[in-house]
PDB file of N, CA and C in Angstrom:
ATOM      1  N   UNK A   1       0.849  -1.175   0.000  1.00  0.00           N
ATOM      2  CA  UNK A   1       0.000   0.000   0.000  1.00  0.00           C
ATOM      3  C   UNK A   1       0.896   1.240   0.000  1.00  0.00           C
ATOM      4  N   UNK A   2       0.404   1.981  -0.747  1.00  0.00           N
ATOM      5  CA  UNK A   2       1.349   3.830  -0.604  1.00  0.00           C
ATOM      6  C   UNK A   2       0.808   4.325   0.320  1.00  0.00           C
ATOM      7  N   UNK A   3       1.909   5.237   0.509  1.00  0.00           N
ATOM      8  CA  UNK A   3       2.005   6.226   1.977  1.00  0.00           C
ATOM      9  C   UNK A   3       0.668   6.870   1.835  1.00  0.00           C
ATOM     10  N   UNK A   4       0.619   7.468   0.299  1.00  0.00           N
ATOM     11  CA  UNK A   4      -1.000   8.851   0.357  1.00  0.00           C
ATOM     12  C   UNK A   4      -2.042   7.526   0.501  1.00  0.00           C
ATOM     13  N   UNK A   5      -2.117   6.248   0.602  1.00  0.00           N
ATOM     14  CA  UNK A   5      -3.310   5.317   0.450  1.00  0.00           C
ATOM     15  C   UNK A   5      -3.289   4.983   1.913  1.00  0.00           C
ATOM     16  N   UNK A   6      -1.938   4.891   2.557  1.00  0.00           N
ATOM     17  CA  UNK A   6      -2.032   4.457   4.391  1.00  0.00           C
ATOM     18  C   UNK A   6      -2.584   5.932   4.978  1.00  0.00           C
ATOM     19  N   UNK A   7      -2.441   7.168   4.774  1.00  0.00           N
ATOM     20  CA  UNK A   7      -2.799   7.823   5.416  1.00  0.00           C
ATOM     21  C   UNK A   7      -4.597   7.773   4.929  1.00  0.00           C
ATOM     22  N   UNK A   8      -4.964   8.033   3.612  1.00  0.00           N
ATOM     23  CA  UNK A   8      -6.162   8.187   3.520  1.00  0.00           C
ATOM     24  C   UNK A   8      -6.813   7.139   4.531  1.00  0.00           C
ATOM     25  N   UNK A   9      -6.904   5.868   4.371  1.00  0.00           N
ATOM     26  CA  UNK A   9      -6.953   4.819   5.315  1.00  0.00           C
ATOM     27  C   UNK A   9      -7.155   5.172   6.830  1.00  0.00           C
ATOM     28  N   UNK A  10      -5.974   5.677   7.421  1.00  0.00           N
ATOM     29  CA  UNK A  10      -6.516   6.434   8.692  1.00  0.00           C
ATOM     30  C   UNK A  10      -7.668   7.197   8.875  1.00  0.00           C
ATOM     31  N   UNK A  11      -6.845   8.089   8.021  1.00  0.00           N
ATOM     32  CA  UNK A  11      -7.769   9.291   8.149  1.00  0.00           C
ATOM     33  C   UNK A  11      -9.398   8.943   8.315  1.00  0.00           C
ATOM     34  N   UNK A  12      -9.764   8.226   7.469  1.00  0.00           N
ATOM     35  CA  UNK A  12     -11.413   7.580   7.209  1.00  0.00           C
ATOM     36  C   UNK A  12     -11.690   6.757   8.425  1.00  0.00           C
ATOM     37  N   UNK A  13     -10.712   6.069   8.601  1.00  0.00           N
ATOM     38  CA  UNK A  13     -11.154   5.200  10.335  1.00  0.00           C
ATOM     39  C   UNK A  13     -11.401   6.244  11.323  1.00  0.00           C
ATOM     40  N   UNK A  14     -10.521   7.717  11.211  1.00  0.00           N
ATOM     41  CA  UNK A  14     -10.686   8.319  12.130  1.00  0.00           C
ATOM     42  C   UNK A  14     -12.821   9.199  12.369  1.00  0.00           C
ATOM     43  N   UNK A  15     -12.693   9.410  10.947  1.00  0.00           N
ATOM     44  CA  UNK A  15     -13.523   9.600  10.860  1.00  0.00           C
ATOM     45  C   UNK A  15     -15.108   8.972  11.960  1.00  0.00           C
ATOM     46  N   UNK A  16     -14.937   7.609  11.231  1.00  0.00           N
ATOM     47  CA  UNK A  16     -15.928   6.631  11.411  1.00  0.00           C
ATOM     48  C   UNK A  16     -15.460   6.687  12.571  1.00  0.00           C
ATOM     49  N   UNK A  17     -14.822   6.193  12.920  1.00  0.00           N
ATOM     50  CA  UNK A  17     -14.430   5.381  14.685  1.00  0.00           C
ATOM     51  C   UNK A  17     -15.105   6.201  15.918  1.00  0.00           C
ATOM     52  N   UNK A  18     -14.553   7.508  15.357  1.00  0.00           N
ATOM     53  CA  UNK A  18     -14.727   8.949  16.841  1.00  0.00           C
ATOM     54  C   UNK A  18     -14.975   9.760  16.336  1.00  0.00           C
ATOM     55  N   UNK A  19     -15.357   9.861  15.361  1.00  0.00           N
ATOM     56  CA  UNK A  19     -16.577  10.889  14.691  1.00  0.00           C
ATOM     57  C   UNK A  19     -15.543  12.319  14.430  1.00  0.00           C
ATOM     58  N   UNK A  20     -14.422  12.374  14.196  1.00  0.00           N
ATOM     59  CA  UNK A  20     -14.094  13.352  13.200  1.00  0.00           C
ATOM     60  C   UNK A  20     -14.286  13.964  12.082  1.00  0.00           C
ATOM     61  N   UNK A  21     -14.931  15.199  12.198  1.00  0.00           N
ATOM     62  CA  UNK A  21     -15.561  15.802  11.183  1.00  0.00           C
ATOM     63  C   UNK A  21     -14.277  16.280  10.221  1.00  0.00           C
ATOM     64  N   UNK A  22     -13.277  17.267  10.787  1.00  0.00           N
ATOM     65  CA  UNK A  22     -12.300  17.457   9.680  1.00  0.00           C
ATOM     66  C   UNK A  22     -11.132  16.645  10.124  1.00  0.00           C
ATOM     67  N   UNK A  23     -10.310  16.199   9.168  1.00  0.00           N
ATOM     68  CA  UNK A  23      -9.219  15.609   9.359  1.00  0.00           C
ATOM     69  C   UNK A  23      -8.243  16.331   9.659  1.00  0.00           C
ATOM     70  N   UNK A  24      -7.392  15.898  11.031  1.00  0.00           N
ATOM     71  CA  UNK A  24      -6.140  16.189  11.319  1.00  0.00           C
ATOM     72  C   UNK A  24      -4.741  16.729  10.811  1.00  0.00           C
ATOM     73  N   UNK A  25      -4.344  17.803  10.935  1.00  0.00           N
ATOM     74  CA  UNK A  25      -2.393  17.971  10.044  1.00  0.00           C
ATOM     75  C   UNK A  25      -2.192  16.734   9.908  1.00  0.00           C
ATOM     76  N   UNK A  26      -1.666  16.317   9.039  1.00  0.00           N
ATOM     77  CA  UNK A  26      -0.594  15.102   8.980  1.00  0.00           C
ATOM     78  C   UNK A  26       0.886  15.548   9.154  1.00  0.00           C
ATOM     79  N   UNK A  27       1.958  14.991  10.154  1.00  0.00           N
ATOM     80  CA  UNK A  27       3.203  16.064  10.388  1.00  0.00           C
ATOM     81  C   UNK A  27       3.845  14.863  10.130  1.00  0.00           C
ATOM     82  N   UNK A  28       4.824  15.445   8.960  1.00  0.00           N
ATOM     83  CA  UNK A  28       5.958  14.290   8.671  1.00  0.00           C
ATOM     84  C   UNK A  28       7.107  15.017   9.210  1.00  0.00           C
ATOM     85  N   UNK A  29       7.901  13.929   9.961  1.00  0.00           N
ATOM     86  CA  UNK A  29       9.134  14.720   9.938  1.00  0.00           C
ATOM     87  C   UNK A  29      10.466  13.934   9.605  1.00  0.00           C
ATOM     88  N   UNK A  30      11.291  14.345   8.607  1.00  0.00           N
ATOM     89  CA  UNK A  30      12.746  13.167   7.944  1.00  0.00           C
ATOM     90  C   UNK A  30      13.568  13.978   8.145  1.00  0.00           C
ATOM     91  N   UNK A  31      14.119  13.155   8.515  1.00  0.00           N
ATOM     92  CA  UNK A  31      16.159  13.280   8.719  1.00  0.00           C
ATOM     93  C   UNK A  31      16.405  13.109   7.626  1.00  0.00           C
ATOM     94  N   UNK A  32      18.004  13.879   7.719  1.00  0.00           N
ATOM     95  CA  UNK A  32      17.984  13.500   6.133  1.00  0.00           C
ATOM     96  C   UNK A  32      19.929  14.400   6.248  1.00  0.00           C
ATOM     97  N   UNK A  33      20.546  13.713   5.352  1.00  0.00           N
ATOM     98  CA  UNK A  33      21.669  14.821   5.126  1.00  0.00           C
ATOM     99  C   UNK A  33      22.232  14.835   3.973  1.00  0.00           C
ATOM    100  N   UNK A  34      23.191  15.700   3.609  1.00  0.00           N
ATOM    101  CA  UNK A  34      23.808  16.336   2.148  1.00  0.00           C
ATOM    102  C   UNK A  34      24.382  14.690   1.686  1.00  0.00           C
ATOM    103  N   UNK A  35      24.104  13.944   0.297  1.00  0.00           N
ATOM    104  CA  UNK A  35      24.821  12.904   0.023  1.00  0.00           C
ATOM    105  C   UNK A  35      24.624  12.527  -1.758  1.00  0.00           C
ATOM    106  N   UNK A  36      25.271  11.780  -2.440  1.00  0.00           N
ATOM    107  CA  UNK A  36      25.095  12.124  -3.282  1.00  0.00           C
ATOM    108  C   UNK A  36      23.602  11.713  -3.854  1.00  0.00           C
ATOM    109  N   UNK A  37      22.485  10.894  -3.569  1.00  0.00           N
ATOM    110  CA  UNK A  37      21.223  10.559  -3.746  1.00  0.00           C
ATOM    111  C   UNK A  37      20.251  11.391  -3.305  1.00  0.00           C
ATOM    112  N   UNK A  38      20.810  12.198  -2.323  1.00  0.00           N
ATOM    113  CA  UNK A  38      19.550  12.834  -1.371  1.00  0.00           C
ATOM    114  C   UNK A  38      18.475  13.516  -2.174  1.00  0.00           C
ATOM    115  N   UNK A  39      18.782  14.073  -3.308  1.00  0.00           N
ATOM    116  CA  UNK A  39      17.858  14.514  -4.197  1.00  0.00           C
ATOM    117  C   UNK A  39      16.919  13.620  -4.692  1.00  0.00           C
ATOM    118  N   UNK A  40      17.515  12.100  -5.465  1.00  0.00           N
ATOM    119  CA  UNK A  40      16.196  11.561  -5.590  1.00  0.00           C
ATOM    120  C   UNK A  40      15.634  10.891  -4.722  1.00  0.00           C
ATOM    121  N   UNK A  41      16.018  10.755  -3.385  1.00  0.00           N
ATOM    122  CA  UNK A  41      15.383  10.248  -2.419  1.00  0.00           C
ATOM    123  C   UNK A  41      14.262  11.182  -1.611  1.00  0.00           C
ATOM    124  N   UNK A  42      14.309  12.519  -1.672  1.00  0.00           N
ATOM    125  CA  UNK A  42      14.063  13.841  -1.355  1.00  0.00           C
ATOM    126  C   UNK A  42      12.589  13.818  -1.710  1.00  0.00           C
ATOM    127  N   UNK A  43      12.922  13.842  -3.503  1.00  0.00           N
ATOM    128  CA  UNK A  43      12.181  14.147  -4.501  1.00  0.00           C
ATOM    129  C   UNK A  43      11.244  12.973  -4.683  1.00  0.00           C
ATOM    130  N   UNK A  44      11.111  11.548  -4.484  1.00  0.00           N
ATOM    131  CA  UNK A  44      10.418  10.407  -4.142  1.00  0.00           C
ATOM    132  C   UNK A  44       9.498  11.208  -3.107  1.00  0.00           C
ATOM    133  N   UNK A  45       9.848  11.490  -2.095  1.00  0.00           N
ATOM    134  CA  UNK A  45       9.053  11.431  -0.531  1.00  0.00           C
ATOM    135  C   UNK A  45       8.461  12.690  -0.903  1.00  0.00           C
ATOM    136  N   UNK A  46       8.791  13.361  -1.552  1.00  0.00           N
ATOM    137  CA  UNK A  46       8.279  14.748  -1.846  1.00  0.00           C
ATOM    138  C   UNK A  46       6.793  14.472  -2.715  1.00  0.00           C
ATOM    139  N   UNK A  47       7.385  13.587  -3.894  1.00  0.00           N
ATOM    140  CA  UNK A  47       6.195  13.449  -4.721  1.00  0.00           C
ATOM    141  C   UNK A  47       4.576  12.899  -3.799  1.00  0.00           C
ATOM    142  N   UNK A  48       5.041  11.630  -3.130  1.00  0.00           N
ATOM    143  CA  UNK A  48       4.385  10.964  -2.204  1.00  0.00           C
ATOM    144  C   UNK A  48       3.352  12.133  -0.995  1.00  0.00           C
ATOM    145  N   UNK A  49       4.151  12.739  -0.247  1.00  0.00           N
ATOM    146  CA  UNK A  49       3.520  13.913   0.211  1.00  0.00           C
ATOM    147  C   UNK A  49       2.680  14.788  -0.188  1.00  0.00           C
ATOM    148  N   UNK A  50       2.818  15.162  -1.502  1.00  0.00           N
ATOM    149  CA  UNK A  50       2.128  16.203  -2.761  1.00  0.00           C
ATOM    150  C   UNK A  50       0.577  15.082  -3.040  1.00  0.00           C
ATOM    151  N   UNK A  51       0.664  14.041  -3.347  1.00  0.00           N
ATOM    152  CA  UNK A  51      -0.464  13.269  -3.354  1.00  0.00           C
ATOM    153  C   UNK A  51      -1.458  13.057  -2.055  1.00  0.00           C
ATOM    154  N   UNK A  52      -0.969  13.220  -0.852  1.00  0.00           N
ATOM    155  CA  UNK A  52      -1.792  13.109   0.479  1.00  0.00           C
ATOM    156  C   UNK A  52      -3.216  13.951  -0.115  1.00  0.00           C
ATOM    157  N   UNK A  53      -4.032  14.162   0.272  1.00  0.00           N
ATOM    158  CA  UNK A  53      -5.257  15.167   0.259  1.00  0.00           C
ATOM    159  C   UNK A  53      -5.671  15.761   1.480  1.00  0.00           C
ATOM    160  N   UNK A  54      -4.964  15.477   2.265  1.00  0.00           N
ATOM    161  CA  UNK A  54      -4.978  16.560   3.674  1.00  0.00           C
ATOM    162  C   UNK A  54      -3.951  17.475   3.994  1.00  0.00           C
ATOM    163  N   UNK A  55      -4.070  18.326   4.596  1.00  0.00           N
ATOM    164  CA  UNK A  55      -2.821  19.012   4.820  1.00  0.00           C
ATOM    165  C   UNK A  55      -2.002  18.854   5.592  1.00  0.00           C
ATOM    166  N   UNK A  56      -0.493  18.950   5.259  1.00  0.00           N
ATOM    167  CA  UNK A  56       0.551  18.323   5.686  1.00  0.00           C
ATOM    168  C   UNK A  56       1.610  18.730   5.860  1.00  0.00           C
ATOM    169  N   UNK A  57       2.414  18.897   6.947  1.00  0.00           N
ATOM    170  CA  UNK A  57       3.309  19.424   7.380  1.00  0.00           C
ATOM    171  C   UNK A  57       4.592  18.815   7.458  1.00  0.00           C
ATOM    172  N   UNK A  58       5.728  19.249   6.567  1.00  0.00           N
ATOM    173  CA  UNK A  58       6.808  17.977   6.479  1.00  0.00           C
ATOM    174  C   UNK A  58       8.009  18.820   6.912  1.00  0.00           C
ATOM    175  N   UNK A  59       8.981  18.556   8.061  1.00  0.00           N
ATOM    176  CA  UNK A  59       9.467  19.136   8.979  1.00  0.00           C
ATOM    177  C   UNK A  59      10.895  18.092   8.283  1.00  0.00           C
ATOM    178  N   UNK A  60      12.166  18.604   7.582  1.00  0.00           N
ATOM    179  CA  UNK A  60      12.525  17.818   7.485  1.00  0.00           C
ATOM    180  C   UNK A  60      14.488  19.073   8.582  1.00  0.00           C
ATOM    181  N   UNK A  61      14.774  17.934   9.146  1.00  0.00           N
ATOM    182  CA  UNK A  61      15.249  18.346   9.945  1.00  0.00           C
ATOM    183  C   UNK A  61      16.895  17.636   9.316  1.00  0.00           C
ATOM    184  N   UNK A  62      18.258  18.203   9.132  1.00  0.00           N
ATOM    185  CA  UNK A  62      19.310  18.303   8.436  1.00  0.00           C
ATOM    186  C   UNK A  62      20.383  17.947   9.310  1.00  0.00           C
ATOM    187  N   UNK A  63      21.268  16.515   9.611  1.00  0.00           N
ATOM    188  CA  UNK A  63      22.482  16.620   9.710  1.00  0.00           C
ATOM    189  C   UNK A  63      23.071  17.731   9.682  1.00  0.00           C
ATOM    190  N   UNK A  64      24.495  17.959  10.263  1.00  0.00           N
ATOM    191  CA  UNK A  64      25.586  18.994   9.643  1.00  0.00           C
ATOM    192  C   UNK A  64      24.764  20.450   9.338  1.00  0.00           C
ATOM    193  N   UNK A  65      24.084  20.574   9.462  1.00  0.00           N
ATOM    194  CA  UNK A  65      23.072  22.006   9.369  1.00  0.00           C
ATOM    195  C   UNK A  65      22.158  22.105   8.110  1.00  0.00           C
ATOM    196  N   UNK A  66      21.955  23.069   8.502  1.00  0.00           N
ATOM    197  CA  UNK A  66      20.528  22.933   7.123  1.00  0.00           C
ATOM    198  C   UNK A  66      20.994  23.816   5.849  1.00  0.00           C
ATOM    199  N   UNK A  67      20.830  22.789   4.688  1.00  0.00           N
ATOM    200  CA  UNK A  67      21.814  23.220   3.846  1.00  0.00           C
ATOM    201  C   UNK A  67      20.873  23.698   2.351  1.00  0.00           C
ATOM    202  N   UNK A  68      21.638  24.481   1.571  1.00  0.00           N
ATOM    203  CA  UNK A  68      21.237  25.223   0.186  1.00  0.00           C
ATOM    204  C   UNK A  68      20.574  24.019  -0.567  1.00  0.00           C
ATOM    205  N   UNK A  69      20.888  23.109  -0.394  1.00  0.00           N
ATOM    206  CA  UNK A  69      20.436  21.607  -1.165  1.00  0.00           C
ATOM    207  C   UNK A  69      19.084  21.380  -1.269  1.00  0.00           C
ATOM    208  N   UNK A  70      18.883  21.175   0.280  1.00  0.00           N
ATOM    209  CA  UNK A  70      17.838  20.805   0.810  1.00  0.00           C
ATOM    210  C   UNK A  70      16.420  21.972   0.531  1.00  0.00           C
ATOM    211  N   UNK A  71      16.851  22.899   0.958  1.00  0.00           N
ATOM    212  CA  UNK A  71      16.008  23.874   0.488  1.00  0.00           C
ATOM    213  C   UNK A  71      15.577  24.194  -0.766  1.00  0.00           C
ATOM    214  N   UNK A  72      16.446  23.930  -1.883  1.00  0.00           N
ATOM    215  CA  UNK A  72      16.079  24.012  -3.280  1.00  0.00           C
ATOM    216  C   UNK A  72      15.110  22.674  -3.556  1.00  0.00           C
ATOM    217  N   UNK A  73      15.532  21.325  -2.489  1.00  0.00           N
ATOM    218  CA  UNK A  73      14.634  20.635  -3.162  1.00  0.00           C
ATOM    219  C   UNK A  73      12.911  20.451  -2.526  1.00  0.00           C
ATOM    220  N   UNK A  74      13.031  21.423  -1.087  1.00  0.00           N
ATOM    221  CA  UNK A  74      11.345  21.730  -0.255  1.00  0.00           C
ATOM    222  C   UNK A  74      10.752  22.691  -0.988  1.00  0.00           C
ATOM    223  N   UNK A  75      11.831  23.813  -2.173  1.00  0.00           N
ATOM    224  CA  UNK A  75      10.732  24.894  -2.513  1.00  0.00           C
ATOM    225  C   UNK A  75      10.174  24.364  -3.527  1.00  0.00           C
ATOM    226  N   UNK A  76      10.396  22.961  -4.480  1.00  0.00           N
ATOM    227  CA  UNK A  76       9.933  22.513  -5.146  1.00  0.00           C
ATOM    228  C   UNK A  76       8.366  22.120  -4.969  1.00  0.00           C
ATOM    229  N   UNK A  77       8.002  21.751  -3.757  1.00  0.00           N
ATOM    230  CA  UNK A  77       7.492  20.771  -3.030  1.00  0.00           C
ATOM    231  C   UNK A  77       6.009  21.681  -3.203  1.00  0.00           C
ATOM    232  N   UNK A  78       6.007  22.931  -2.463  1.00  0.00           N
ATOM    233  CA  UNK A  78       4.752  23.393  -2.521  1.00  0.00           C
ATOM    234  C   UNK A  78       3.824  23.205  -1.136  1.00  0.00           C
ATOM    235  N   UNK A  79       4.538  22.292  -0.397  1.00  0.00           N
ATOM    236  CA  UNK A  79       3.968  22.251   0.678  1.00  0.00           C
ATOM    237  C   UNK A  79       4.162  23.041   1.504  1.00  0.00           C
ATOM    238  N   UNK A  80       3.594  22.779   2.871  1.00  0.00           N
ATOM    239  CA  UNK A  80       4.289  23.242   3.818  1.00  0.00           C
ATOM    240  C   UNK A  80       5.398  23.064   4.254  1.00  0.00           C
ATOM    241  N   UNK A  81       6.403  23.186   4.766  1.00  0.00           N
ATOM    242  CA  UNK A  81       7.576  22.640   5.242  1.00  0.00           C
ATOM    243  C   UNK A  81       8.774  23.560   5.896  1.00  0.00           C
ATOM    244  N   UNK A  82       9.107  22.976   6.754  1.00  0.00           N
ATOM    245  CA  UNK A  82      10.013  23.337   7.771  1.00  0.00           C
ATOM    246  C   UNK A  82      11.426  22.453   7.799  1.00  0.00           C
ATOM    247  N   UNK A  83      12.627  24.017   7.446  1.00  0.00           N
ATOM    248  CA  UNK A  83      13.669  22.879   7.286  1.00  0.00           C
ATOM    249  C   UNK A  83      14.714  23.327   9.035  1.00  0.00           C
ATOM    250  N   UNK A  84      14.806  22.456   9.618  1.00  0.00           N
ATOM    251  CA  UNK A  84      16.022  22.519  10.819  1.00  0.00           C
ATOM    252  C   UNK A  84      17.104  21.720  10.633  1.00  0.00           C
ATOM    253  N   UNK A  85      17.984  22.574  11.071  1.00  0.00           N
ATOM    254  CA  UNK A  85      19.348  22.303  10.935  1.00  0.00           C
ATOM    255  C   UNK A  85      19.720  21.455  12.529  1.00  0.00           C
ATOM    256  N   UNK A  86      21.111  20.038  12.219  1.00  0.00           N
ATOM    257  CA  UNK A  86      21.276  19.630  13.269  1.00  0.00           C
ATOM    258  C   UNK A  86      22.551  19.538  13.122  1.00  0.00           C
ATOM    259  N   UNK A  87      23.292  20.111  14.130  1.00  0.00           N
ATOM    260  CA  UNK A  87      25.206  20.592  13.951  1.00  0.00           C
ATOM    261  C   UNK A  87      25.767  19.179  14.172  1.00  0.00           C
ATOM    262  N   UNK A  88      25.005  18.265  13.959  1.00  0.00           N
ATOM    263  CA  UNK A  88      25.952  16.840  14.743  1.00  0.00           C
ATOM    264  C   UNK A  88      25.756  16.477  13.191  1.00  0.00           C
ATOM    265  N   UNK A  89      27.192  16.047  12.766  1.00  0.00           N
ATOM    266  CA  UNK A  89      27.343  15.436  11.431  1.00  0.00           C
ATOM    267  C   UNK A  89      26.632  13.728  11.654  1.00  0.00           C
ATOM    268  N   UNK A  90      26.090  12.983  10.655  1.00  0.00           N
ATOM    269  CA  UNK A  90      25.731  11.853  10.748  1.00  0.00           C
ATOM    270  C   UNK A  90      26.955  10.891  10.320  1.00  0.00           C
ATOM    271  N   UNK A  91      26.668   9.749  11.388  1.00  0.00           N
ATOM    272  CA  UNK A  91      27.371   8.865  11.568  1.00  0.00           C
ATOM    273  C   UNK A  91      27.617   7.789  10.578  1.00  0.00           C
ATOM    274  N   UNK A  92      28.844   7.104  10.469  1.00  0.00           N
ATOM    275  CA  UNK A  92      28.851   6.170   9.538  1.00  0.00           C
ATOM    276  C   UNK A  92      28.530   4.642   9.562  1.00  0.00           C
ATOM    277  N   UNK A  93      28.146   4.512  10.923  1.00  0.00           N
ATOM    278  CA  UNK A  93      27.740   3.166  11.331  1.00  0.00           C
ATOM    279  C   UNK A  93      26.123   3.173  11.424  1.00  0.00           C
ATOM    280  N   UNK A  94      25.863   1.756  11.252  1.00  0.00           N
ATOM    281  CA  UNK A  94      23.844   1.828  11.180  1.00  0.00           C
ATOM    282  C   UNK A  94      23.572   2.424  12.390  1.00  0.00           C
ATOM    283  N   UNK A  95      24.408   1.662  13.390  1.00  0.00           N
ATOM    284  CA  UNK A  95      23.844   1.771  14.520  1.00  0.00           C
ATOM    285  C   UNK A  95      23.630   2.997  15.281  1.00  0.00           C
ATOM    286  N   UNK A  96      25.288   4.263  14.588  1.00  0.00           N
ATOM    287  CA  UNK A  96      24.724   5.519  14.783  1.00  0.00           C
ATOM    288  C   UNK A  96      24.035   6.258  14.595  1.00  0.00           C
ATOM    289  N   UNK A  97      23.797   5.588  13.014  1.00  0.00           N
ATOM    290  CA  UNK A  97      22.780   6.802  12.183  1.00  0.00           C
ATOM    291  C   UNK A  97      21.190   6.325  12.893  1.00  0.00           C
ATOM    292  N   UNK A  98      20.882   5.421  13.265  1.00  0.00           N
ATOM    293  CA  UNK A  98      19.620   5.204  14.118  1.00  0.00           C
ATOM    294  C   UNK A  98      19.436   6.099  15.344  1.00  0.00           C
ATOM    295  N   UNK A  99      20.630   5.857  15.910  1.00  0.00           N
ATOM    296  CA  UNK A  99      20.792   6.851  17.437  1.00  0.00           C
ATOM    297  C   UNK A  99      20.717   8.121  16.636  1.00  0.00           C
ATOM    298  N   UNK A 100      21.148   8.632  16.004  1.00  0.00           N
ATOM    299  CA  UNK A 100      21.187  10.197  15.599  1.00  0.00           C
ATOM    300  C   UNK A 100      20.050  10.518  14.988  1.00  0.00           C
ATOM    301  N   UNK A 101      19.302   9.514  14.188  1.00  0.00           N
ATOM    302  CA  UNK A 101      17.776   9.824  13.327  1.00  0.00           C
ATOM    303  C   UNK A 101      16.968   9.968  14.502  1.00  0.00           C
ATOM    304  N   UNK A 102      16.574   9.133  15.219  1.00  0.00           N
ATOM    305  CA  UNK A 102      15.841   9.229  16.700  1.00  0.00           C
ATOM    306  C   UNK A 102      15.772  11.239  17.073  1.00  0.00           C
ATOM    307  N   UNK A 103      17.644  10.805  17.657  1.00  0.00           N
ATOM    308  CA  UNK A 103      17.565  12.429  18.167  1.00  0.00           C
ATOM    309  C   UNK A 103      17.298  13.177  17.410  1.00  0.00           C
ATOM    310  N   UNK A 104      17.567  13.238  16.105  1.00  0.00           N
ATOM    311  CA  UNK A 104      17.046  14.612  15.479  1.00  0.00           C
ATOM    312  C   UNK A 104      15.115  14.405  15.200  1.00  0.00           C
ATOM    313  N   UNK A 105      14.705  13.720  14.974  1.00  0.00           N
ATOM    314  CA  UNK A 105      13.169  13.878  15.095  1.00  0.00           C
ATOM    315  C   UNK A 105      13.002  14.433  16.399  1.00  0.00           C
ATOM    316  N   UNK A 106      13.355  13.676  17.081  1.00  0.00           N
ATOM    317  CA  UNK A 106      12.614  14.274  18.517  1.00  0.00           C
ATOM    318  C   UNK A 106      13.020  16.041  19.057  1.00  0.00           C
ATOM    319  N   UNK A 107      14.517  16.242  18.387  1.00  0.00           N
ATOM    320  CA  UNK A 107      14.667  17.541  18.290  1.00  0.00           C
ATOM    321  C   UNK A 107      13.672  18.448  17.412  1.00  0.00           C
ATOM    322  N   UNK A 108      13.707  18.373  16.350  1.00  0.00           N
ATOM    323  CA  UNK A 108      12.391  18.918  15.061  1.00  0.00           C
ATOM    324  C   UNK A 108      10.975  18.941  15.972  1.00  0.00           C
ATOM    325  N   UNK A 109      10.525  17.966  16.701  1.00  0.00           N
ATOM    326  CA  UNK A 109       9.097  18.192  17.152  1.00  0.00           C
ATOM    327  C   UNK A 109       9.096  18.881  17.989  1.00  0.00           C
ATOM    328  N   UNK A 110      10.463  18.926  18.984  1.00  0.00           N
ATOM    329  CA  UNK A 110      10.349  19.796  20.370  1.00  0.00           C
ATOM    330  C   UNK A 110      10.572  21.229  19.992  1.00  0.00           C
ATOM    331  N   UNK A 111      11.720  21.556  19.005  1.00  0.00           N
ATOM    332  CA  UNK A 111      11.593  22.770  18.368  1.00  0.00           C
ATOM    333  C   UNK A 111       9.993  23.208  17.985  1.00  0.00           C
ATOM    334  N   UNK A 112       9.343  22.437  17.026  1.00  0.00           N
ATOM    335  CA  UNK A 112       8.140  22.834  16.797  1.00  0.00           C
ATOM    336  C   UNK A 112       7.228  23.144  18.452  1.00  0.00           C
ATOM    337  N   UNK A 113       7.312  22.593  19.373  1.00  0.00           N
ATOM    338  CA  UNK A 113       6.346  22.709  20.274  1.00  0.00           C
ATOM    339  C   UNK A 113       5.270  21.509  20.110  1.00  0.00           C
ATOM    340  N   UNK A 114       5.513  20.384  19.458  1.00  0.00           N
ATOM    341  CA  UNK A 114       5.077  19.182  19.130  1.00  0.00           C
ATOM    342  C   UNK A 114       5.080  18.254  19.901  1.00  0.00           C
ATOM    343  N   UNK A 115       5.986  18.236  20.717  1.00  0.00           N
ATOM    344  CA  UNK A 115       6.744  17.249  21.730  1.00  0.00           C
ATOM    345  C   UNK A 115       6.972  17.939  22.885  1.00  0.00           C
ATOM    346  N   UNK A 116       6.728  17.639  24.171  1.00  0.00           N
ATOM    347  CA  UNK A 116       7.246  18.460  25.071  1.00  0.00           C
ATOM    348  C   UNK A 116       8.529  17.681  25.493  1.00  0.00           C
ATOM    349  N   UNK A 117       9.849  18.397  26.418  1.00  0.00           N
ATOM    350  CA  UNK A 117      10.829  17.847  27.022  1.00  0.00           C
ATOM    351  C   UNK A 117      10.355  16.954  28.024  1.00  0.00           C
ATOM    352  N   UNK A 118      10.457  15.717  27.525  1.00  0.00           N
ATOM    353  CA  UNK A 118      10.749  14.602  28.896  1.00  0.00           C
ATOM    354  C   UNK A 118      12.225  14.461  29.449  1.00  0.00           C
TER     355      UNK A 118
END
């Protein structure tokens, strides 16, 4: 199933289930840093997002800081979107880049006011 077909999916349970009249932001938020693919990987998740039919907020939050790259490829986008910068370069092991994807989402939502500090 596609991402715009899993969210519609929700969205309609939400509906039915507990009686939501309008549907919810949808808030994406990706890590992501300068590499040589990041564009068509960018530009995939981008397209995918552009198809949702609710409105959607895609928070994509940057390794090494938030860079000219990245931004050329969100103004494409048309959406909403929020780019944050994260000064900790990403790691070259899986196991770091998991520990560091973690922290930077949870940084991006708390910046937003999305997340409170636990």
């Amino acid at each position: 199933m596609k991402a715009h077909q899993i969210i519609d999916t929700v969205q309609r349970e939400q509906r039915r289930q507990f009686g939501v009249k309008n549907p919810r932001t949808v808030i994406v938020v990706t890590p992501t840093y300068v590499r040589t693919f990041q564009d068509l990987h960018m530009t995939g998740l981008m397209y995918s997002l552009m198809l949702v039919s609710y409105e959607v907020v895609w928070i994509v939050v940057e390794a090494g800081g938030a860079s000219n790259e990245t931004d050329s490829i969100l103004a494409k986008s048309g959406l909403r979107t929020i780019h944050v910068g994260f000064e900790q370069w990403m790691s070259n092991s899986w196991e770091g880049r998991h520990r560091l994807e973690a922290q930077m989402r949870l940084r991006a939502l708390r910046k937003m006011g999305i997340l409170e500090t636990f």
